[in-house]
Protein backbone atom coordinates (compact mmCIF):
# COMPACT_ATOMS: atom_id res chain seq x y z
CA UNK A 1 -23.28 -37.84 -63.32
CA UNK A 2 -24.74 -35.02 -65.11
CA UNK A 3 -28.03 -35.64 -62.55
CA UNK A 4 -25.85 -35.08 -59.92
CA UNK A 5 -23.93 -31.87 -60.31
CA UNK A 6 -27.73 -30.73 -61.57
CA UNK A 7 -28.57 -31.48 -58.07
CA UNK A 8 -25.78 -30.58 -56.15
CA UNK A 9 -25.10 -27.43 -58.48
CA UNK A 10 -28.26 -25.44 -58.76
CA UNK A 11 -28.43 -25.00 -54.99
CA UNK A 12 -24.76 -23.91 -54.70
CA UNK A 13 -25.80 -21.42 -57.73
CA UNK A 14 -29.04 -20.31 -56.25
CA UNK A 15 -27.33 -19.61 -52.92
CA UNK A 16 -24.46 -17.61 -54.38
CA UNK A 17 -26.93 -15.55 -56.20
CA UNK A 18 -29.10 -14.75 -52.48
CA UNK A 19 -25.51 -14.10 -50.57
CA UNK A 20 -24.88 -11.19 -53.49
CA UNK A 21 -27.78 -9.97 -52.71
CA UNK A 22 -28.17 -9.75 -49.48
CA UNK A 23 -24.76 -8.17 -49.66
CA UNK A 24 -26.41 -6.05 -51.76
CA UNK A 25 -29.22 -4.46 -50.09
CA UNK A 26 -27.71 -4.57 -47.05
CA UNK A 27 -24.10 -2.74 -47.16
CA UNK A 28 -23.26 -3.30 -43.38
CA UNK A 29 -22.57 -7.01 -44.21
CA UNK A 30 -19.70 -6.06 -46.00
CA UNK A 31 -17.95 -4.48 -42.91
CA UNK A 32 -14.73 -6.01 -41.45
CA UNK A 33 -15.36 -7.55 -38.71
CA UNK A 34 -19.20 -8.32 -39.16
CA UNK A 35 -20.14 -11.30 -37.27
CA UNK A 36 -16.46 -11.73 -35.80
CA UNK A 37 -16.12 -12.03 -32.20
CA UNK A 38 -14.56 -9.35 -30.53
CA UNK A 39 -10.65 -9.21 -29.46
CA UNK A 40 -11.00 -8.43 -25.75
CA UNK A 41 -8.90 -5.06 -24.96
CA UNK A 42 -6.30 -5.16 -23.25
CA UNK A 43 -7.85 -3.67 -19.91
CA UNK A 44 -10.30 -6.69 -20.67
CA UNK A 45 -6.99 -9.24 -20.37
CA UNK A 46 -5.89 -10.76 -18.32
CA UNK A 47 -4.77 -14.28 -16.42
CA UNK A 48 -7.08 -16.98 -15.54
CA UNK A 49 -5.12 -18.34 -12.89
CA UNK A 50 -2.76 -16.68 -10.94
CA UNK A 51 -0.97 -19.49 -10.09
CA UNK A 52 2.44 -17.66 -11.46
CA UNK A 53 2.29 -14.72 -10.02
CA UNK A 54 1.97 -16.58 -6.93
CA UNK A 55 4.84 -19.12 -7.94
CA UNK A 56 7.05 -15.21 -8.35
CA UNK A 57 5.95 -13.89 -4.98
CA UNK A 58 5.75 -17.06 -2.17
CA UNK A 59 9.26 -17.44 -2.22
CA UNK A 60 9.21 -13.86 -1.19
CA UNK A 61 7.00 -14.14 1.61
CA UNK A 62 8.19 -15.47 4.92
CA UNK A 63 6.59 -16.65 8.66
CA UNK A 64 7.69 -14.69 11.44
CA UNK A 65 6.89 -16.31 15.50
CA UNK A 66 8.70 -14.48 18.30
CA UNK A 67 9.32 -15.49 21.99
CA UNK A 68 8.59 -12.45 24.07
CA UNK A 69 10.76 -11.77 27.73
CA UNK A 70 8.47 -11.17 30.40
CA UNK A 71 9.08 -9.07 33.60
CA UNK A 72 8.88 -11.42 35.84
CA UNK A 73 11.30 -10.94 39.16
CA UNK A 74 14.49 -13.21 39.17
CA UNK A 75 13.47 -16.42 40.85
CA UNK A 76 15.77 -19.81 41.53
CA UNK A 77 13.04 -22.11 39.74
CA UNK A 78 13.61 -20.15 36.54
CA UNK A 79 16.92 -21.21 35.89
CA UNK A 80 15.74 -24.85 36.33
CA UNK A 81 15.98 -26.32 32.99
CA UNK A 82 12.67 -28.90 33.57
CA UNK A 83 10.67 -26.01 34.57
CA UNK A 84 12.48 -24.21 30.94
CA UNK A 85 11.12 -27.13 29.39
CA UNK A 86 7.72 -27.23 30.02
CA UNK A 87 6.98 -23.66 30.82
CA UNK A 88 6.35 -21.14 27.93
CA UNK A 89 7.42 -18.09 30.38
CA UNK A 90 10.51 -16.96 27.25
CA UNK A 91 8.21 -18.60 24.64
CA UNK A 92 5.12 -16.83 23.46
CA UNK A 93 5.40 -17.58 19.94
CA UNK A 94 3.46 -14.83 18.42
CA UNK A 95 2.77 -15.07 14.50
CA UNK A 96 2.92 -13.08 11.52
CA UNK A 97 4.41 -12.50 8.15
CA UNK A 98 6.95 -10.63 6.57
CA UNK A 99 8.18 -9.63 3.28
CA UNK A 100 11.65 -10.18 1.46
CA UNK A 101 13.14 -7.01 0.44
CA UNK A 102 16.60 -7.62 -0.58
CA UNK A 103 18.38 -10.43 -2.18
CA UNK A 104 21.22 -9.56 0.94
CA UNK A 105 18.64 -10.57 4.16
CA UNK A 106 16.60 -7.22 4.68
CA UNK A 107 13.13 -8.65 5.45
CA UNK A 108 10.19 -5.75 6.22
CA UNK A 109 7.43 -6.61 8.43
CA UNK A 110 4.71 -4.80 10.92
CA UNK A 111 6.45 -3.19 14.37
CA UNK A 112 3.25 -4.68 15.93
CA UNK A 113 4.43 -8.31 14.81
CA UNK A 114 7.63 -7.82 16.43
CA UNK A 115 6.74 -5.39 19.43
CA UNK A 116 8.44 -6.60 22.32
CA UNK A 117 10.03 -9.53 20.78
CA UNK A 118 13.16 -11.31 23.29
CA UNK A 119 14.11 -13.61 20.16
CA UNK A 120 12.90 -13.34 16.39
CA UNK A 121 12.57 -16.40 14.04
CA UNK A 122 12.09 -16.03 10.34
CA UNK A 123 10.46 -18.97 8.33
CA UNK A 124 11.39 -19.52 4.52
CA UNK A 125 8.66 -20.76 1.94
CA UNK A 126 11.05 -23.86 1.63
CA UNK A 127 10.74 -24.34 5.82
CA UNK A 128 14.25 -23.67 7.23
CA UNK A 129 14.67 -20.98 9.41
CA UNK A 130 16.57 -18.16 10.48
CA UNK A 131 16.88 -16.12 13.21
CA UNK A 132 16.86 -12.26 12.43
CA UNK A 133 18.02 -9.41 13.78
CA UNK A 134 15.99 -6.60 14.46
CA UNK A 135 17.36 -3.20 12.69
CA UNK A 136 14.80 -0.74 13.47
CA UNK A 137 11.10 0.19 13.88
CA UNK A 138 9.10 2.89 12.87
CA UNK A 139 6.08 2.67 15.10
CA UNK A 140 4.47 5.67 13.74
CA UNK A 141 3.90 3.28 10.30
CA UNK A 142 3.75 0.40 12.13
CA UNK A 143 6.56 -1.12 10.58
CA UNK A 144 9.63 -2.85 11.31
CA UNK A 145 13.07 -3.93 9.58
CA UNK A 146 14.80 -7.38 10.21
CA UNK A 147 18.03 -9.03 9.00
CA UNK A 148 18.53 -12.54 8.81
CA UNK A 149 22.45 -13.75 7.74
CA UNK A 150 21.47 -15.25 4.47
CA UNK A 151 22.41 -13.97 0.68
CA UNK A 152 20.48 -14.68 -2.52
CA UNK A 153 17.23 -14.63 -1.61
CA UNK A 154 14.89 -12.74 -4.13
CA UNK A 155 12.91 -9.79 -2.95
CA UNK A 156 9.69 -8.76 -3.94
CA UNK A 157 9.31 -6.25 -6.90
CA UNK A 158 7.53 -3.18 -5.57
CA UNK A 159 4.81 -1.45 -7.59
CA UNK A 160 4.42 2.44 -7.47
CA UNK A 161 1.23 3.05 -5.59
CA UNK A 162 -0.04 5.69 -7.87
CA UNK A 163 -0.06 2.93 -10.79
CA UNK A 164 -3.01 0.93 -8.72
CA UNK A 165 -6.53 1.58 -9.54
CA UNK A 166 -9.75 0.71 -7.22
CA UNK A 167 -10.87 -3.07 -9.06
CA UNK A 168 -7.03 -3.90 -9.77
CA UNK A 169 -6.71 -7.69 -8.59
CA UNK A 170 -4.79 -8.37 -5.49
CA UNK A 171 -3.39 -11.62 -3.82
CA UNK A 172 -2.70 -11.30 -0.18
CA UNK A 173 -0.03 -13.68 1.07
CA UNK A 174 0.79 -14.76 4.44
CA UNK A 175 0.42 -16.89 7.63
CA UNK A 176 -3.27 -16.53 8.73
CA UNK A 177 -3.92 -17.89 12.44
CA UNK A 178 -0.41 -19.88 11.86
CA UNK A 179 -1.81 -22.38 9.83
CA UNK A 180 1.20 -21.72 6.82
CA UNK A 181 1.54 -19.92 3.87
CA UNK A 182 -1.66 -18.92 2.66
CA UNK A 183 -3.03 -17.18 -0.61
CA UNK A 184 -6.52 -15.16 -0.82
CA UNK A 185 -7.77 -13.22 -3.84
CA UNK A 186 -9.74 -9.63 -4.08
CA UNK A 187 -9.79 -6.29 -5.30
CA UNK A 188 -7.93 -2.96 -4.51
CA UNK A 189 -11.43 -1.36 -2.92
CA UNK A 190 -10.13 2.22 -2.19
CA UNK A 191 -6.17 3.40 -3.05
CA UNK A 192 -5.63 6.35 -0.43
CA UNK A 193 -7.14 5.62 2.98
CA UNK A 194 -6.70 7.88 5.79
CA UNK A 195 -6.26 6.11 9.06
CA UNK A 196 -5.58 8.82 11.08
CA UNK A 197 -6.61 7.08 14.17
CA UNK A 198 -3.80 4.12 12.95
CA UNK A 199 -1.41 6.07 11.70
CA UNK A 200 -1.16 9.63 10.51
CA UNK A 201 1.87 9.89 8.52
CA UNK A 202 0.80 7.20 5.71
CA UNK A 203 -2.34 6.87 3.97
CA UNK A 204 -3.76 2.72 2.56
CA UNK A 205 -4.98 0.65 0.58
CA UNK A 206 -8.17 -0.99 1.18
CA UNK A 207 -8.83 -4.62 0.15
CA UNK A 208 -11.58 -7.34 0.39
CA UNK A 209 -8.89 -9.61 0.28
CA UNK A 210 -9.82 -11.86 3.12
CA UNK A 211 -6.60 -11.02 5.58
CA UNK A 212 -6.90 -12.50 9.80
CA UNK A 213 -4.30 -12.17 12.15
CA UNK A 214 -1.20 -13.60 11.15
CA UNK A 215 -1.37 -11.88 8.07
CA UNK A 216 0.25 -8.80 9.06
CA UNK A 217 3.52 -8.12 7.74
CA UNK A 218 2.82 -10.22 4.65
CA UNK A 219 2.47 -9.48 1.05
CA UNK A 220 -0.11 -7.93 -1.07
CA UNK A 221 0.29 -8.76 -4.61
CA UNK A 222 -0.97 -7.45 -7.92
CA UNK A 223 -1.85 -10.49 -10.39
CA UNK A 224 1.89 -10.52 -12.09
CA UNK A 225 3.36 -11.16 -8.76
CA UNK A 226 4.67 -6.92 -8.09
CA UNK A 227 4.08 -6.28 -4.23
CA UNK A 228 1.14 -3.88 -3.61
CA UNK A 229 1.53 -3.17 0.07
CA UNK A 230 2.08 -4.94 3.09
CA UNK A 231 -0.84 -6.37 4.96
CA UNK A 232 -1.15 -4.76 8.03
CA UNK A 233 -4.82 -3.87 9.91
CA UNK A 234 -8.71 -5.35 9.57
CA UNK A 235 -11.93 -3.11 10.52
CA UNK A 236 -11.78 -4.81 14.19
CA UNK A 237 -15.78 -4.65 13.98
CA UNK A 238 -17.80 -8.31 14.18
CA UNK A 239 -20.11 -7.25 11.41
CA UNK A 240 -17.56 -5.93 8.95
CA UNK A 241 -16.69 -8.11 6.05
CA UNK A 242 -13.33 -7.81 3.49
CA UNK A 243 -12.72 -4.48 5.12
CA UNK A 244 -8.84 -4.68 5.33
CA UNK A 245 -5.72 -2.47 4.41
CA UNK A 246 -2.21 -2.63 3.40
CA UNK A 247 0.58 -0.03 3.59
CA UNK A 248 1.61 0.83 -0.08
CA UNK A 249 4.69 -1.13 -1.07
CA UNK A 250 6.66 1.96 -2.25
CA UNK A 251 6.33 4.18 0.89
CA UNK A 252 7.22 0.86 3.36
CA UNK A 253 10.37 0.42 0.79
CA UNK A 254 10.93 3.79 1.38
CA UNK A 255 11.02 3.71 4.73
CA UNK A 256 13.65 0.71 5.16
CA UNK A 257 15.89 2.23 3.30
CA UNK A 258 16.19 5.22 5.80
CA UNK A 259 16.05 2.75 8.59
CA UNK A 260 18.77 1.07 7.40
CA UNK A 261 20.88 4.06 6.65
CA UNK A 262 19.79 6.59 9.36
CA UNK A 263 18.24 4.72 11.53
CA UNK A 264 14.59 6.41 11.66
CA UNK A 265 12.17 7.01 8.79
CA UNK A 266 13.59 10.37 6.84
CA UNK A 267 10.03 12.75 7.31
CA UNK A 268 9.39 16.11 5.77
CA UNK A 269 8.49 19.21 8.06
CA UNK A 270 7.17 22.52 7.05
CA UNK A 271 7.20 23.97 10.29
CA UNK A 272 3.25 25.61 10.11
CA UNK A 273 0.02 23.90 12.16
CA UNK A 274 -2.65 24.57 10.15
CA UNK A 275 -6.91 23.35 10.47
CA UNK A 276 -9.83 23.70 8.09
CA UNK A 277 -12.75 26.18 8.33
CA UNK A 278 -16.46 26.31 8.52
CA UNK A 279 -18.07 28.49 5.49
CA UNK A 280 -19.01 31.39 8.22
CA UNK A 281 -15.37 31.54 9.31
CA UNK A 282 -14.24 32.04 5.31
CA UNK A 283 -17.22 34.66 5.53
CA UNK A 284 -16.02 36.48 8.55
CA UNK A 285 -12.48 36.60 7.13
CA UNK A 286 -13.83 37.36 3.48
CA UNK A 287 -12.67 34.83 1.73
CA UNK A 288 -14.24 33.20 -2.14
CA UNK A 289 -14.42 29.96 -0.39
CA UNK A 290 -13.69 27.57 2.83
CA UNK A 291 -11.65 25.05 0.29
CA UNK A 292 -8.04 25.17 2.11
CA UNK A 293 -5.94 25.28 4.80
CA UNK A 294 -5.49 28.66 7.73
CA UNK A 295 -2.23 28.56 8.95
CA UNK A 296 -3.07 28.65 12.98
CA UNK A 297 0.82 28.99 14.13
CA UNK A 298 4.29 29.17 12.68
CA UNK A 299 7.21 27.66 14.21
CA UNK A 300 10.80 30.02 14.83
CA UNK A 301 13.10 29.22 12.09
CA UNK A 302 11.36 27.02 10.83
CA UNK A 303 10.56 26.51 6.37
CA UNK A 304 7.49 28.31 6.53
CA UNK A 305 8.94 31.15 8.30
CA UNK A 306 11.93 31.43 6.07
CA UNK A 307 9.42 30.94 3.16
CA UNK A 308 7.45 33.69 4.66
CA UNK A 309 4.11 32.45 5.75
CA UNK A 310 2.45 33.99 8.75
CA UNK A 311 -0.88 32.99 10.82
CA UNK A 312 -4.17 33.48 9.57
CA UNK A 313 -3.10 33.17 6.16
CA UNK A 314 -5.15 30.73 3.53
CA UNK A 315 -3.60 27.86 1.95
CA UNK A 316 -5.72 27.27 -0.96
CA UNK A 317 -2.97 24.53 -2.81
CA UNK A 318 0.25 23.10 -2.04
CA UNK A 319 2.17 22.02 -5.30
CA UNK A 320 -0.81 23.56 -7.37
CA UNK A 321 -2.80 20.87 -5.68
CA UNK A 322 -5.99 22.20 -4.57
CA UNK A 323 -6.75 21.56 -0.83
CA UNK A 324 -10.45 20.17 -0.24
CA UNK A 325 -12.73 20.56 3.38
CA UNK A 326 -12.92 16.77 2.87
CA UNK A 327 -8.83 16.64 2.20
CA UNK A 328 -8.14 13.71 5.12
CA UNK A 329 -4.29 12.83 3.56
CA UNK A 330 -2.59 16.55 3.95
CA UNK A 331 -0.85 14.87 6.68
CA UNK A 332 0.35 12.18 4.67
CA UNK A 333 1.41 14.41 1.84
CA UNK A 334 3.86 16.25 4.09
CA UNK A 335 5.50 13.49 5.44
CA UNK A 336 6.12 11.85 2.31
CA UNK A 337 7.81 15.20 1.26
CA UNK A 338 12.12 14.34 1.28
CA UNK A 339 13.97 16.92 2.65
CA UNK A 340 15.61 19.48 0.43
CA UNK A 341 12.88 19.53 -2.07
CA UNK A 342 11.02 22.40 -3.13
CA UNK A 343 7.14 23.65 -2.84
CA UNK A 344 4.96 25.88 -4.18
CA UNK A 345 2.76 27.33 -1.58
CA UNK A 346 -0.70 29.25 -3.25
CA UNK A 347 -2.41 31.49 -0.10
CA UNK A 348 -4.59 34.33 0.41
CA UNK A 349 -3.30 36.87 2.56
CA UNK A 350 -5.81 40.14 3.80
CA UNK A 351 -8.14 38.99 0.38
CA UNK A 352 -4.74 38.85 -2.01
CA UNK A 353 -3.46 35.99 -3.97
CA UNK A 354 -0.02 35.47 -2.70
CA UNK A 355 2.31 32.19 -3.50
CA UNK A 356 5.91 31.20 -2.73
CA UNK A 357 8.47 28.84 -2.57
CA UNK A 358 9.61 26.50 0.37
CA UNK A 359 11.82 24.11 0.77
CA UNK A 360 11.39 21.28 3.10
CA UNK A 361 12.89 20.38 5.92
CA UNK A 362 13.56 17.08 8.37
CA UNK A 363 11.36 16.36 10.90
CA UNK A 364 13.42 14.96 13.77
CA UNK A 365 12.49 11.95 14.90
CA UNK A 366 11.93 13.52 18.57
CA UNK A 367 9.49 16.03 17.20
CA UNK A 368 7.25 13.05 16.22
């Protein structure tokens, strides 16, 4: 026995009397932590599937087809119900997606889904169907607001678009080429993209989320199942690749909410046209520097008149928001402005620093 713990013992003994003294001489051993692995932070977290944010968000996300009318002139054989049968003259079926918005029926989709539509049916993740009703359009945003007579349904969650960042996680949802409810995975690539050609009065966000026709009107989704945006154009160019972009979930929410209680998307108006200038214009008119806005025309009673603004003079910030030559998204900024709020308006006027105060006003839906 004694042979034993002699043999067993002096190496324990021995090896105690190295770890002290490695300890010793070298003092960084000693630190918490040393030789732990490292607790991920938490912008390093995060889920490994998504499977339940997609499980939150698919029940959400419906199938829209649509039979369009067609102008053709009244003829006896259309009334025949064999030639109704076999011809698809009321029957188009056109696909897309749309998103669930209220637990009470409002469902939000593109305009371009529904453009011309004679009849409107909405698919559920569960495959009944409804048909909807359609409640208004904003074609300027390209989107559109249905009804369909069903309660308890459960919306979508919208996230506020200033809380995305460019490499956030996205999941678009929705019915690519018709083939059903579909789920692709990507990245937010850029958060405020200026279609002006598209649309002028919102801006996007870019994805490589792979989105095809079908998809538009459908959900964008962050990994906890929040919508994003809703899916709505693709770069139409053969060699572009995961170039696609959604309209931010808040402003679309936004915007059926006026639809449904005015009827039209609530805009703001200034009442000024104003364009950007080359460095020798700012030279010729003595200004510091070309970064801003000259007002180019004023409208009669309009904000900026009241507020005082005149041509010629130099918006250098709205809101104490510097305007940039490479500012694409002024246009977007105003017409996200509600009505009845306030502005602070920086300018230069004949080489002085001026400022004031306007309050916005409402665009009318005819001045679009």
């Amino acid at each position: 026995m004694k042979k034993l713990l002699d043999f067993v013992g002096l190496p324990v003994f021995a090896g105690v009397i190295i770890a002290l003294a490695l300890l010793f001489l070298f003092p960084q051993l000693r630190e918490p932590g040393f030789l732990h692995i490292s607790q991920p932070t938490s912008e390093q977290q995060g889920p490994v599937s998504y499977s339940r944010a997609v499980r939150i968000a698919a029940p959400g996300v419906v199938n829209i087809s649509t039979s369009q009318k067609r102008n053709f002139p009244d003829h006896p054989l259309l009334n025949n119900p064999l030639f109704q049968q076999y011809s698809d003259i009321n029957n188009n079926n056109p696909l897309g997606s749309g998103v669930v918005a209220s637990s009470d029926g409002y469902i939000l989709t593109n305009y371009h889904v529904i453009d011309n539509a004679h009849e409107i049916l909405v698919q559920f993740s569960d495959g009944s169907i409804e048909f909807a009703e359609l409640v208004g359009t904003d074609p300027k945003s390209d989107l559109a607001v249905l009804k369909v007579p069903r309660e308890n349904l459960k919306p979508l969650q919208a996230r506020r678009s200033e809380e995305m960042q460019i490499g956030d996680v996205v999941l678009a949802i929705g019915n690519p080429w018709g083939v059903g409810q579909t789920v692709s995975q990507g990245i937010i690539s850029a958060t405020d993209r200026g279609l002006q050609q598209f649309s002028p009065y919102t801006y996007f966000f870019q994805t490589d989320a792979a989105v095809n026709p079908g998809n538009s009107g459908g959900a964008l989704i962050d990994a906890y199942g929040n919508l994003v945006g809703i899916s709505t154009a693709i770069l139409n160019n053969s060699k572009a690749t995961g170039i696609s972009f959604a309209i931010p979930a808040d402003y679309a929410m936004q915007a059926l909410e006026d639809i449904v209680e005015y009827g039209y998307v609530v805009r703001g108006w200034l009442g000024f046209s104003a364009d950007l200038i080359s460095q020798d214009v700012a030279r010729d008119l003595k200004l510091q520097t070309n970064e801003g806005i000259i007002v180019t025309q004023v409208s009669v009673n309009s904000p900026a008149e009241q507020a005082g603004l005149r041509a010629f003079d130099f918006i250098t910030g709205i809101n104490d928001i510097p305007l940039s030559v490479n500012n694409t998204n002024l246009n977007q900024y105003i017409n996200r402005l509600r009505p009845g709020s306030q502005i602070n308006i920086d300018f230069i006027r004949n080489g002085k620093a001026m400022s004031t105060i306007l309050t916005v006003g409402l665009r009318r839906p005819d001045e679009e």
